[in-house]
Protein backbone atom coordinates (compact mmCIF):
# COMPACT_ATOMS: atom_id res chain seq x y z
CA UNK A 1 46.31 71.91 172.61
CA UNK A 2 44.27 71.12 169.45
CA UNK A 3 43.15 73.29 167.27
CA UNK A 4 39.25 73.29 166.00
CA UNK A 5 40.94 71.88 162.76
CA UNK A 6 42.91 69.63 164.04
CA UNK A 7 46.09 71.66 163.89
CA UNK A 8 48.65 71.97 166.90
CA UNK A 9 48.55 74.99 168.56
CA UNK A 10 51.85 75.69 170.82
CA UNK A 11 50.73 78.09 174.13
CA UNK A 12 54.28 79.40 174.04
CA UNK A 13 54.32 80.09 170.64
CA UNK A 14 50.95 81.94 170.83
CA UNK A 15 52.20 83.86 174.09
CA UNK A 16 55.52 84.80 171.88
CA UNK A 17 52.98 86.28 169.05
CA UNK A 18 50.86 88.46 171.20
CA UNK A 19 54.55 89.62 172.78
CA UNK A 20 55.91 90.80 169.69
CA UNK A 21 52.12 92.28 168.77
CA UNK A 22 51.79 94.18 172.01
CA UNK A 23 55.65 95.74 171.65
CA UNK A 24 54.60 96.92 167.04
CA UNK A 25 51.20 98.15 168.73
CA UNK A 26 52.96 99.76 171.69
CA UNK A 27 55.48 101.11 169.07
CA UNK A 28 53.66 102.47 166.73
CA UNK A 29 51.06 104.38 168.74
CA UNK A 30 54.08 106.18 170.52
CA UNK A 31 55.74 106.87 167.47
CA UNK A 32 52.71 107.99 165.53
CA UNK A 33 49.45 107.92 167.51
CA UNK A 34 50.52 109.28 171.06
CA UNK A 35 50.03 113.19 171.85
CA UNK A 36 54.12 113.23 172.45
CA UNK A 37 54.82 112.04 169.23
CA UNK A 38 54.84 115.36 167.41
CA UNK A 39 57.19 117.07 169.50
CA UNK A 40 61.18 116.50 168.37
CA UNK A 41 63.57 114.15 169.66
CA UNK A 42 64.89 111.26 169.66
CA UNK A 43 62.44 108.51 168.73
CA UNK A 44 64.37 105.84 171.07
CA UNK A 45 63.88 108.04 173.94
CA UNK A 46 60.18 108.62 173.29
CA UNK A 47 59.87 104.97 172.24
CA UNK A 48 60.65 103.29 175.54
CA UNK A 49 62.05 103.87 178.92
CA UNK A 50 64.57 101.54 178.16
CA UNK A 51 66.89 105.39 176.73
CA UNK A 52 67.21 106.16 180.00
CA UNK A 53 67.79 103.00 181.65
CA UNK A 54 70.83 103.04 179.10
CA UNK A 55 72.24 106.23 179.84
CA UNK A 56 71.78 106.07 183.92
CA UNK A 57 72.61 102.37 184.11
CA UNK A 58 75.17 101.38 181.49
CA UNK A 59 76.71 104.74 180.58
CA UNK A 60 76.83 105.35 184.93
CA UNK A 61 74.73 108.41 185.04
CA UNK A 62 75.11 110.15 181.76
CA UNK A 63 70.62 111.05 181.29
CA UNK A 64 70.65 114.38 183.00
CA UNK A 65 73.63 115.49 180.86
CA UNK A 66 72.07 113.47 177.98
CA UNK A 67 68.46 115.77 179.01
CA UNK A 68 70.91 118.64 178.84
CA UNK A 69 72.37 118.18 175.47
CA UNK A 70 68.38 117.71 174.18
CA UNK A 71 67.55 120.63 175.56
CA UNK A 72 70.04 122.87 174.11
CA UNK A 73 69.47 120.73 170.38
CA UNK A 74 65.90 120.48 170.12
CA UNK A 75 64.98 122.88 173.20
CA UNK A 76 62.32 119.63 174.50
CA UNK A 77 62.93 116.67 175.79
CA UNK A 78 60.63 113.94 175.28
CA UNK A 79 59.78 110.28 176.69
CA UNK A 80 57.24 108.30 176.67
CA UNK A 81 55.49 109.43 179.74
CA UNK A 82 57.10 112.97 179.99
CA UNK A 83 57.56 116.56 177.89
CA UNK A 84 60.35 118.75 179.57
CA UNK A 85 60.65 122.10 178.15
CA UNK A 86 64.02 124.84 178.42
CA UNK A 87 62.50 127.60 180.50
């Protein structure tokens, strides 16, 4: 595809750009913007649901223990779509 300039412009390079824009974006406003993002925690597992893919799927069923140990460290546990508090 030509550019107005005549410059090359590569559709899979411009997909790969907006990719790695939407994940900083997506990042950031979780990390700094989002209404969880003030409560403690670790920032992976408030960053993406990719913690507790990790710790169910790789570590065989280790995220309710992992929920546990959160719990009794920060008394919260956070993700991105979730706040679960020690009652």
């Amino acid at each position: 595809m030509a550019g107005a300039d005549g410059l090359q412009i590569s559709l899979p390079l411009v997909a790969a750009i907006l990719l790695v824009l939407y994940v900083v974006v997506g990042a950031f406003y979780r990390l700094c913007l989002s209404p969880i993002a003030k409560f403690p925690g670790p920032k992976l597992a408030a960053l993406s649901l990719w913690y507790e893919f990790w710790c169910d799927g790789v570590k065989r069923g280790q995220y309710t223990f992992r929920i546990k140990e959160m719990h009794e460290k920060y008394g919260i546990y956070a993700s991105p779509f979730l706040i679960s508090f020690r009652g």
